[in-house]
N, C-alpha and C. Protein backbone atom coordinates (compact mmCIF):
# COMPACT_ATOMS: atom_id res chain seq x y z
N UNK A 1 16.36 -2.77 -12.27
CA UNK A 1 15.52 -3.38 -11.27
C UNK A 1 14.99 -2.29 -10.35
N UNK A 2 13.87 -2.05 -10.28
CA UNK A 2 13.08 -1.07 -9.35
C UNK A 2 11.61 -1.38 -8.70
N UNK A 3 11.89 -0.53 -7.66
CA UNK A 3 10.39 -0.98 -7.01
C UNK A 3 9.84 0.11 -6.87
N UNK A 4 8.93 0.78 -7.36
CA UNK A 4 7.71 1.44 -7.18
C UNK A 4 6.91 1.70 -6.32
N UNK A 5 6.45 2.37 -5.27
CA UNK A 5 5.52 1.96 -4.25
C UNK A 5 4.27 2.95 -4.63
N UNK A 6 3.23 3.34 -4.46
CA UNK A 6 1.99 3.72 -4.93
C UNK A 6 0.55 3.47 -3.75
N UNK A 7 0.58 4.65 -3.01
CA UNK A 7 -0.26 4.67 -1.97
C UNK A 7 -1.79 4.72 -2.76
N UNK A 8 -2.54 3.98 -2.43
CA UNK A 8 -3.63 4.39 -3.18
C UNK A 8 -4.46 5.48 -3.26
N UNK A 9 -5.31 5.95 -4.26
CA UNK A 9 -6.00 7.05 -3.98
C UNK A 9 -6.74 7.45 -2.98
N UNK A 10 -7.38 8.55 -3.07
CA UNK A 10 -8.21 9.34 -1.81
C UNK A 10 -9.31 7.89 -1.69
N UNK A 11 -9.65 7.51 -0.37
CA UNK A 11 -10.60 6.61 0.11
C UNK A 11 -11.71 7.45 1.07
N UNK A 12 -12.95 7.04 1.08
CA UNK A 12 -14.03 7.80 1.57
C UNK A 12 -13.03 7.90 3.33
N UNK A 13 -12.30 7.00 3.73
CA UNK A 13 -11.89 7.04 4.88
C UNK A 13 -10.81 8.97 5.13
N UNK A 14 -10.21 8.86 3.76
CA UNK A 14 -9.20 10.23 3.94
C UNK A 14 -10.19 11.30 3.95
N UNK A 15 -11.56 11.20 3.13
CA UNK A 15 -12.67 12.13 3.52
C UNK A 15 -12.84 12.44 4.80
N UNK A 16 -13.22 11.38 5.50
CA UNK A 16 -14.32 11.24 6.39
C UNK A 16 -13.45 10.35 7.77
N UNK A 17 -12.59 10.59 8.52
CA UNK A 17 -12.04 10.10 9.29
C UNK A 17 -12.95 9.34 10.08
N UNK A 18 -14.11 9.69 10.58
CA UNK A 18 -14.92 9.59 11.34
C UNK A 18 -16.15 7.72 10.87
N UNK A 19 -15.80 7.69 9.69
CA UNK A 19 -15.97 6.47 9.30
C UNK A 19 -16.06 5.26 9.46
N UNK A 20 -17.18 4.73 9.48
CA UNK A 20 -16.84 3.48 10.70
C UNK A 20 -17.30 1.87 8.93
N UNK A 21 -16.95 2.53 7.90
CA UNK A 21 -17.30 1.15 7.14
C UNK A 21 -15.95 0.44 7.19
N UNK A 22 -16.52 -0.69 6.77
CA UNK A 22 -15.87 -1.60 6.70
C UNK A 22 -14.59 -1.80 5.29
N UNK A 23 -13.09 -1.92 5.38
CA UNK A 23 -12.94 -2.10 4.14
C UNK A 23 -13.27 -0.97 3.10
N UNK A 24 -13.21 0.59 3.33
CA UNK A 24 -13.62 1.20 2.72
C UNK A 24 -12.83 1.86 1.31
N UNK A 25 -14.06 1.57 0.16
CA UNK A 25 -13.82 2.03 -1.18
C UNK A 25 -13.23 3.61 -1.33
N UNK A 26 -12.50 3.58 -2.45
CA UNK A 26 -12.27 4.92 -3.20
C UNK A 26 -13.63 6.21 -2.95
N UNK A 27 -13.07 7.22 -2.51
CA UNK A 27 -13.90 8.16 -2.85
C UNK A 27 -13.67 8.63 -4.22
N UNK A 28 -14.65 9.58 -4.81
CA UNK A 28 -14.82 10.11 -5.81
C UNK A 28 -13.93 10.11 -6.81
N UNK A 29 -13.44 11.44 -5.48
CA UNK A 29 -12.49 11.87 -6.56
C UNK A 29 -10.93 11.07 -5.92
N UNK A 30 -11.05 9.91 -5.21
CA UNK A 30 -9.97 8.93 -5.79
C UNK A 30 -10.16 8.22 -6.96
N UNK A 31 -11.22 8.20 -7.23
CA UNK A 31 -11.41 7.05 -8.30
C UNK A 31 -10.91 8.22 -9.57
N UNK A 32 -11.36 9.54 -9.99
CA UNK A 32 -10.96 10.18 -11.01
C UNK A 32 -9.29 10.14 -10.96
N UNK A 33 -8.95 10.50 -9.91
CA UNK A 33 -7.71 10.41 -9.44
C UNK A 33 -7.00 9.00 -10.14
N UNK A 34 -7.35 7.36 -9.60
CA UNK A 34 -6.57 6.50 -10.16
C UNK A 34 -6.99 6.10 -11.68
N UNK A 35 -8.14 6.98 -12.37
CA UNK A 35 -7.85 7.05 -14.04
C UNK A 35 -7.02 7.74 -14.55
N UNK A 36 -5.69 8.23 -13.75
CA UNK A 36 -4.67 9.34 -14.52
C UNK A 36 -3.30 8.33 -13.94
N UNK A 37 -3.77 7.52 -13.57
CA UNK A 37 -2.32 6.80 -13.28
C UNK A 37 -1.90 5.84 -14.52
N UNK A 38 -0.46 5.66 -14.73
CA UNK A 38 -0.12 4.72 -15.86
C UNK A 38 1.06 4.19 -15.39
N UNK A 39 1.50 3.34 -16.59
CA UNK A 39 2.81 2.78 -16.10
C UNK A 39 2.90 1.30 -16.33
N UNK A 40 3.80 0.92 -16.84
CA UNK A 40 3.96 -1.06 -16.92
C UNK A 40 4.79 -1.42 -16.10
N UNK A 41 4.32 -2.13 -15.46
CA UNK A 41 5.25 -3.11 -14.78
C UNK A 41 5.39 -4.80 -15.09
N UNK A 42 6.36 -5.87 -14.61
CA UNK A 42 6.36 -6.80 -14.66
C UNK A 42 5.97 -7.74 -14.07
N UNK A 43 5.72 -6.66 -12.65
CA UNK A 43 5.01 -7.48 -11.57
C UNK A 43 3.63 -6.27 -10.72
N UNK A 44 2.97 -6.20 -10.63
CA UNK A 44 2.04 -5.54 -9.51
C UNK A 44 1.72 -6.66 -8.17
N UNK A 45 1.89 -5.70 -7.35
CA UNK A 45 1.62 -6.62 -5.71
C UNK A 45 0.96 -5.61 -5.45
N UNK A 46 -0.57 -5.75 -4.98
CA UNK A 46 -1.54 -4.90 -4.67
C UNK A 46 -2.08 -5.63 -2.86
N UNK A 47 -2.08 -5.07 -1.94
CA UNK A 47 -3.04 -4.63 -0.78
C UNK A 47 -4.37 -5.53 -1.29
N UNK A 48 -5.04 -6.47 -0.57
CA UNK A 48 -6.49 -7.08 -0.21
C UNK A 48 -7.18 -6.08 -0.13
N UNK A 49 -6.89 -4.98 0.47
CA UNK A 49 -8.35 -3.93 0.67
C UNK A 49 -8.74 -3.53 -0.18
N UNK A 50 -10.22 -2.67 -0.49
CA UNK A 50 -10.63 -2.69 -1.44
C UNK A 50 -10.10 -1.44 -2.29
N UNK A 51 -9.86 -0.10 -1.43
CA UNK A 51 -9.49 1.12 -1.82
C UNK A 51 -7.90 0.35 -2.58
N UNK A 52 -7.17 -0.59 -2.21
CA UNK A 52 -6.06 -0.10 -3.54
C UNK A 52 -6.03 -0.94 -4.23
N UNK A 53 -7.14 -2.27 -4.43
CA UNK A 53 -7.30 -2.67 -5.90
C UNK A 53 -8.26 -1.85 -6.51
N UNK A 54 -9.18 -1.65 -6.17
CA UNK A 54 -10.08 -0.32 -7.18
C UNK A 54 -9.09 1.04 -7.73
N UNK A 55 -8.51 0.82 -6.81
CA UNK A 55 -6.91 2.07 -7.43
C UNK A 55 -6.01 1.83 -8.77
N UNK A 56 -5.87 0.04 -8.34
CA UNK A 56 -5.25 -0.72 -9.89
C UNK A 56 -6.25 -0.79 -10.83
N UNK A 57 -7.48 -1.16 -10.39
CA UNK A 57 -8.28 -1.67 -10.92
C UNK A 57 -9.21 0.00 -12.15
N UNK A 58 -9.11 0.79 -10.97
CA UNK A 58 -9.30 2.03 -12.44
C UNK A 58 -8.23 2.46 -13.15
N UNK A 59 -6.98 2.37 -13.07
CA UNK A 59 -5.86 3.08 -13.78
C UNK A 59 -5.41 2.55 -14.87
N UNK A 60 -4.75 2.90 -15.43
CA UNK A 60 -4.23 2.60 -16.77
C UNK A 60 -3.08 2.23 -16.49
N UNK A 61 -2.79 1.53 -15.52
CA UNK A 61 -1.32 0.64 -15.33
C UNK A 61 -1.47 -0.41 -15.91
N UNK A 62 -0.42 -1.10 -17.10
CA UNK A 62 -0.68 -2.16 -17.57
C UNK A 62 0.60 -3.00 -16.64
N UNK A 63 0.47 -4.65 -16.87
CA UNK A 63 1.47 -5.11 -16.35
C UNK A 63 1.67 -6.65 -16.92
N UNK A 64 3.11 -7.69 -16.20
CA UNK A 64 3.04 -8.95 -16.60
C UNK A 64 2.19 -10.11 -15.89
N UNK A 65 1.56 -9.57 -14.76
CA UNK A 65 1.56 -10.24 -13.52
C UNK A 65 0.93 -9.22 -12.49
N UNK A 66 -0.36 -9.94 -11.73
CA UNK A 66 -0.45 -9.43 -11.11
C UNK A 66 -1.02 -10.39 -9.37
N UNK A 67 -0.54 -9.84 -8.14
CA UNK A 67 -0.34 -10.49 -7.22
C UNK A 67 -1.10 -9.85 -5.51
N UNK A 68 -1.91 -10.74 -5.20
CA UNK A 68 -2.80 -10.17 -4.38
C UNK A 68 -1.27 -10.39 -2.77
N UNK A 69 -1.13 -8.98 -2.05
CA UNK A 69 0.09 -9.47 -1.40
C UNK A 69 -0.76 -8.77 0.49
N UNK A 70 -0.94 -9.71 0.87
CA UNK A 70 -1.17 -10.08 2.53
C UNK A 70 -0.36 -8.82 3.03
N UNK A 71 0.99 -8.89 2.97
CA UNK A 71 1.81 -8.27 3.98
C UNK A 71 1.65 -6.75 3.37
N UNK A 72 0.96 -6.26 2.57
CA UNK A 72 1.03 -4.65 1.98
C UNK A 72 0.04 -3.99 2.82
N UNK A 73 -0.71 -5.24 3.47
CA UNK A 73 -2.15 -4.21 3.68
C UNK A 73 -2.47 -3.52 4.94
N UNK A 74 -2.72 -2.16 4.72
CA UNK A 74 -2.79 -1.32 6.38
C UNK A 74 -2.46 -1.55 7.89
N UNK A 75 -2.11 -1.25 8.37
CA UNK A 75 -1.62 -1.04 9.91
C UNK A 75 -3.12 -1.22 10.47
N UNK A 76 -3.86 -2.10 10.51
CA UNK A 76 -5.18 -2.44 11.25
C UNK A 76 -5.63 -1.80 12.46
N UNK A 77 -6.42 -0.76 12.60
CA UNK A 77 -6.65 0.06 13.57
C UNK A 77 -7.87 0.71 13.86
N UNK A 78 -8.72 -0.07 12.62
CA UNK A 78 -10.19 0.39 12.66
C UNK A 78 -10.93 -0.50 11.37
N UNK A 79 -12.37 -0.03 11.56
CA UNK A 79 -12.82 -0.80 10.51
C UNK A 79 -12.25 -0.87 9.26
N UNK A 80 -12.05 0.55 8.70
CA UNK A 80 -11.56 0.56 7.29
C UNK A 80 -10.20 -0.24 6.93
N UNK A 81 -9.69 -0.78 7.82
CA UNK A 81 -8.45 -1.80 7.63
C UNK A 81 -9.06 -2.98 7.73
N UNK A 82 -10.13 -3.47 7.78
CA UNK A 82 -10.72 -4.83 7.53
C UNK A 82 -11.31 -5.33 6.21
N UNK A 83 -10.65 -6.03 5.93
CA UNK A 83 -12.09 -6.90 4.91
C UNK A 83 -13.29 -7.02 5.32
N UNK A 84 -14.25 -7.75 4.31
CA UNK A 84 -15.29 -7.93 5.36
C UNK A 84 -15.47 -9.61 5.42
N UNK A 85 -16.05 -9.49 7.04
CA UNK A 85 -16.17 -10.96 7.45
C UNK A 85 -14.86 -10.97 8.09
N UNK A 86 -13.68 -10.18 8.13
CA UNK A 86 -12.48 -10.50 9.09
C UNK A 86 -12.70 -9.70 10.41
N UNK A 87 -12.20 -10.67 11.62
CA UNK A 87 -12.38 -10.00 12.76
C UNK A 87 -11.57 -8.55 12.96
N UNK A 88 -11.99 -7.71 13.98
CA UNK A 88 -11.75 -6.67 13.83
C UNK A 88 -10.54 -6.68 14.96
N UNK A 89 -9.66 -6.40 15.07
CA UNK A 89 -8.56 -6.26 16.06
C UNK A 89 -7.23 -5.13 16.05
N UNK A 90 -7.12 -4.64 16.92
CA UNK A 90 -5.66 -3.51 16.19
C UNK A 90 -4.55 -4.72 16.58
N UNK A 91 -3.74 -4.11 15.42
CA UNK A 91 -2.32 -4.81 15.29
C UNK A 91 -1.40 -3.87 15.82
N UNK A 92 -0.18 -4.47 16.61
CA UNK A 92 0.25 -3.60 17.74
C UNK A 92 1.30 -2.92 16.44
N UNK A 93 2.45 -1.78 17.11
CA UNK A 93 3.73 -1.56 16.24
C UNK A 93 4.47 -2.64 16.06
N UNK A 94 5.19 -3.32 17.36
CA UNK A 94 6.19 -4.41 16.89
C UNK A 94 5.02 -5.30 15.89
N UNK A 95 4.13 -5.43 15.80
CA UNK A 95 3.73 -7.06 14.74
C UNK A 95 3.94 -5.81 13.45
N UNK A 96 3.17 -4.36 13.04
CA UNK A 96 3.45 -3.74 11.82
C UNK A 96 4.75 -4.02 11.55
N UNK A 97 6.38 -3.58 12.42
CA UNK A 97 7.45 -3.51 12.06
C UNK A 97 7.78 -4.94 11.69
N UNK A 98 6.95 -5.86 12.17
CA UNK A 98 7.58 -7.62 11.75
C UNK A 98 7.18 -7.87 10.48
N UNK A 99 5.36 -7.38 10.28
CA UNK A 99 5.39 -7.24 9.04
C UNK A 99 5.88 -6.44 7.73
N UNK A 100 6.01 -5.34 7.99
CA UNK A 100 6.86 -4.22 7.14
C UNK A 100 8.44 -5.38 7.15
N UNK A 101 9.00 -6.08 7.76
CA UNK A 101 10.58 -6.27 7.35
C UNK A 101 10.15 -7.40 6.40
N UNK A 102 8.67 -8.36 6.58
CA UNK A 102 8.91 -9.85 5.74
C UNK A 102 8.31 -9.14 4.73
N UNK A 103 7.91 -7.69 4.54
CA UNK A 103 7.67 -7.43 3.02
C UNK A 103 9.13 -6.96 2.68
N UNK A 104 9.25 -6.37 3.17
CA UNK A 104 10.75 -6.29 2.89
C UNK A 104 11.93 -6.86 2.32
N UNK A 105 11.77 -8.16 2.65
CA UNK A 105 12.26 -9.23 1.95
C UNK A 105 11.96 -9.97 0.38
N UNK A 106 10.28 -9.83 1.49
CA UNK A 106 9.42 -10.45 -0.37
C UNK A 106 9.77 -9.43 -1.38
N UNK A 107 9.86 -8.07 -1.55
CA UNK A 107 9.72 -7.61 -2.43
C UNK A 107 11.32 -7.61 -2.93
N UNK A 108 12.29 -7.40 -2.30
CA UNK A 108 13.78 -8.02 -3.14
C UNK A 108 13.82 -9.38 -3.62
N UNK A 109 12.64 -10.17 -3.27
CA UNK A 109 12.60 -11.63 -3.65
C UNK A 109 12.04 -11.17 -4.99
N UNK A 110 10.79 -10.40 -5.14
CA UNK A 110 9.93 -9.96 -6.59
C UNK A 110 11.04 -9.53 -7.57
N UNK A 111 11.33 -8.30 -6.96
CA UNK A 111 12.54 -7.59 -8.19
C UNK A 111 13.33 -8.28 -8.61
N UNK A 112 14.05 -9.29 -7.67
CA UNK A 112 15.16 -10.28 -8.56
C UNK A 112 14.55 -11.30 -8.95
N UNK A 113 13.12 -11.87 -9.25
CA UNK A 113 12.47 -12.41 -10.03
C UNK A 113 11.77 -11.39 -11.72
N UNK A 114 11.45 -10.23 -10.91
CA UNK A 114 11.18 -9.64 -12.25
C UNK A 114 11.50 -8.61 -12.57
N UNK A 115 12.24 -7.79 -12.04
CA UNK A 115 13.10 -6.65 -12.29
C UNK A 115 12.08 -4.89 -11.98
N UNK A 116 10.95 -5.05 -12.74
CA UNK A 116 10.34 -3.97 -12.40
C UNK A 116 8.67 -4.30 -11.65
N UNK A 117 8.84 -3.66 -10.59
CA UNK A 117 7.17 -4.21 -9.39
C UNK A 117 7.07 -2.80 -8.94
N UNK A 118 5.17 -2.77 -8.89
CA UNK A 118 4.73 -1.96 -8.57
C UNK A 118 4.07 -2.34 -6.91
N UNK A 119 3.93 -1.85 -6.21
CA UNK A 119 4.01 -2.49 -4.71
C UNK A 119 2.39 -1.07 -4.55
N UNK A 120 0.99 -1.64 -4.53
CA UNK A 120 0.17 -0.66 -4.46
C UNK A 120 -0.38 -1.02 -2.85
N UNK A 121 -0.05 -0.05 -1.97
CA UNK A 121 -0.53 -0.08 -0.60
C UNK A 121 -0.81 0.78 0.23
N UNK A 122 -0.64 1.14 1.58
CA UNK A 122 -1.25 1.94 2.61
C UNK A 122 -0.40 3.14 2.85
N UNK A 123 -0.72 4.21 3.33
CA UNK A 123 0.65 5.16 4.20
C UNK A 123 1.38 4.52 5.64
N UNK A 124 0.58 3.95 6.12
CA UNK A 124 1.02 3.39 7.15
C UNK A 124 2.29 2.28 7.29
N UNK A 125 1.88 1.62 6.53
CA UNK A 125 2.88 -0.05 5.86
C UNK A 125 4.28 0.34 5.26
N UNK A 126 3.88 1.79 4.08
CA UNK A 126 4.64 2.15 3.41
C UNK A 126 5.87 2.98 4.65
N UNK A 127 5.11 3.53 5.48
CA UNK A 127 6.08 4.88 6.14
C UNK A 127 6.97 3.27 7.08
N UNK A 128 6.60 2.17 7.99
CA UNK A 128 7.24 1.15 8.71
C UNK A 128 7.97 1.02 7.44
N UNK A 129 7.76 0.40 6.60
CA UNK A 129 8.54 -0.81 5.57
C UNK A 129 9.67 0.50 5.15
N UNK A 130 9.54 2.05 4.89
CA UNK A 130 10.91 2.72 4.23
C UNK A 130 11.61 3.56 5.96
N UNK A 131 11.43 3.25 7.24
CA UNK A 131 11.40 3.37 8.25
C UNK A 131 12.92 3.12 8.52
N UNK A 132 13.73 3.83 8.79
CA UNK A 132 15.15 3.70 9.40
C UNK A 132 15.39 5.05 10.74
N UNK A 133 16.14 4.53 11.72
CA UNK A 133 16.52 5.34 12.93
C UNK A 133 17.79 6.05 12.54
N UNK A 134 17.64 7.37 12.91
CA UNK A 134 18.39 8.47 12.63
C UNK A 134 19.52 8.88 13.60
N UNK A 135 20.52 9.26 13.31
CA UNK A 135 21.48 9.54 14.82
C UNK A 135 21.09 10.18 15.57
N UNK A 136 19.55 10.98 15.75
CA UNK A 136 19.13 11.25 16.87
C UNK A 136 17.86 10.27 17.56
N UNK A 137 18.02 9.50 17.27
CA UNK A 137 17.58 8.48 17.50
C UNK A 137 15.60 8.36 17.52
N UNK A 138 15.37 9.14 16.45
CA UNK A 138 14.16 9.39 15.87
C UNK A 138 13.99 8.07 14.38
N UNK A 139 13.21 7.64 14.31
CA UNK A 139 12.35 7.04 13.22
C UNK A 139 11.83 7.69 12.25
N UNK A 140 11.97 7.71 10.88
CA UNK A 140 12.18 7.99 9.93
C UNK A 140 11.96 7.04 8.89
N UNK A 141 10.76 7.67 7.95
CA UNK A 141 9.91 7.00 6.82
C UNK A 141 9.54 7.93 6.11
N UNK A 142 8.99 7.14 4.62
CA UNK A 142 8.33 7.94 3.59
C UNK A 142 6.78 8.23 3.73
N UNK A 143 6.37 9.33 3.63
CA UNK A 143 4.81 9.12 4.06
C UNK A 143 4.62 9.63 2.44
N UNK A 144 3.49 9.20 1.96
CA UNK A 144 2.58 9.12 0.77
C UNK A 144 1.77 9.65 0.81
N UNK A 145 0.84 11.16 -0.04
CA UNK A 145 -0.31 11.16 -0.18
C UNK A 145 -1.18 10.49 -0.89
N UNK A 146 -2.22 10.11 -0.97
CA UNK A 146 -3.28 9.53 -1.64
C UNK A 146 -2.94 10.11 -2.82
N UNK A 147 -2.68 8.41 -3.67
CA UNK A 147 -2.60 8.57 -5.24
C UNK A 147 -0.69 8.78 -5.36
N UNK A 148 -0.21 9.14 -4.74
CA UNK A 148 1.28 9.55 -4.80
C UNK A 148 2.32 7.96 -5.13
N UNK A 149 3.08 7.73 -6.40
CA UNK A 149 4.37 7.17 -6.14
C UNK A 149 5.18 7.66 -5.84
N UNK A 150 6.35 6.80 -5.42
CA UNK A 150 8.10 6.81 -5.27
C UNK A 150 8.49 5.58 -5.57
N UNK A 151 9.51 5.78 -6.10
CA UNK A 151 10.82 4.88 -6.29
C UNK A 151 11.30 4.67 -5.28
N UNK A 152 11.91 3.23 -5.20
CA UNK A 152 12.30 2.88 -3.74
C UNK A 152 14.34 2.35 -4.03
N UNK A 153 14.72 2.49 -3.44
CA UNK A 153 15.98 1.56 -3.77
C UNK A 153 15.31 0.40 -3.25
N UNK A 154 15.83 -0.86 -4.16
CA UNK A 154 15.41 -2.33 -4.00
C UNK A 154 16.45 -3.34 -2.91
């Protein structure tokens, strides 16, 4: 039983910080980037935004199942964390950390439904959701580059 996590590729946003689209797509060379990805899973839970289903959506990950998942998607803090047509608002830390724990849950709910899930989402979501306090009382997470997995303990 394993969980996978998989930041999506380079997005015109990791280009171009300065970016004000909406919901923004894969750059270039993310997209060359998620044609070298592979891998089966039993379950995929992919991020609403567009940069990390175009991430599933070019790669050569095959799977049993695949699952559009609410709670994966970016730390909302600018346009490029919006869909479009959704209002634009930042989401504070405590609501990220509330959401990072109910994925948290869902996804030990996935694995002991299907044993192997690929979890495709943000750096932000990812670094809260693998986030534990250290005896110096610092916070502590996995950060992801664009295009990068890890294995997670489940």
């Amino acid at each position: 039983m394993t969980i996978t996590v998989l930041r999506h590729c380079e997005s015109v946003f990791n280009v171009d910080p300065a970016s004000t689209q909406r919901d923004c797509p894969l750059s270039p060379a993310g997209e060359l980037h998620a044609a070298t990805l592979r891998g089966h899973y039993e379950l995929v839970l992919v991020s609403p935004l567009r940069r990390a289903r175009q991430t599933l959506e070019l790669s050569d990950i095959t799977y049993g199942a695949v699952e559009t998942c609410a709670l994966a998607r970016e730390h909302k803090t600018g346009p490029c964390d919006c869909v479009d047509g959704e209002a634009f608002g930042n989401e504070s830390e405590p609501e990220v950390i509330a959401r990072a724990a109910r994925l948290k849950l869902f996804l030990a709910e996935a694995v002991a439904r299907h044993g192997n899930v690929l979890l495709i989402a943000h750096a932000d979501i990812v670094w809260y959701l693998t986030a534990s306090r250290e005896g110096d009382g610092d916070t502590y997470g996995v950060w992801l580059d664009p295009g990068e997995m890890r294995r997670l303990d489940p």
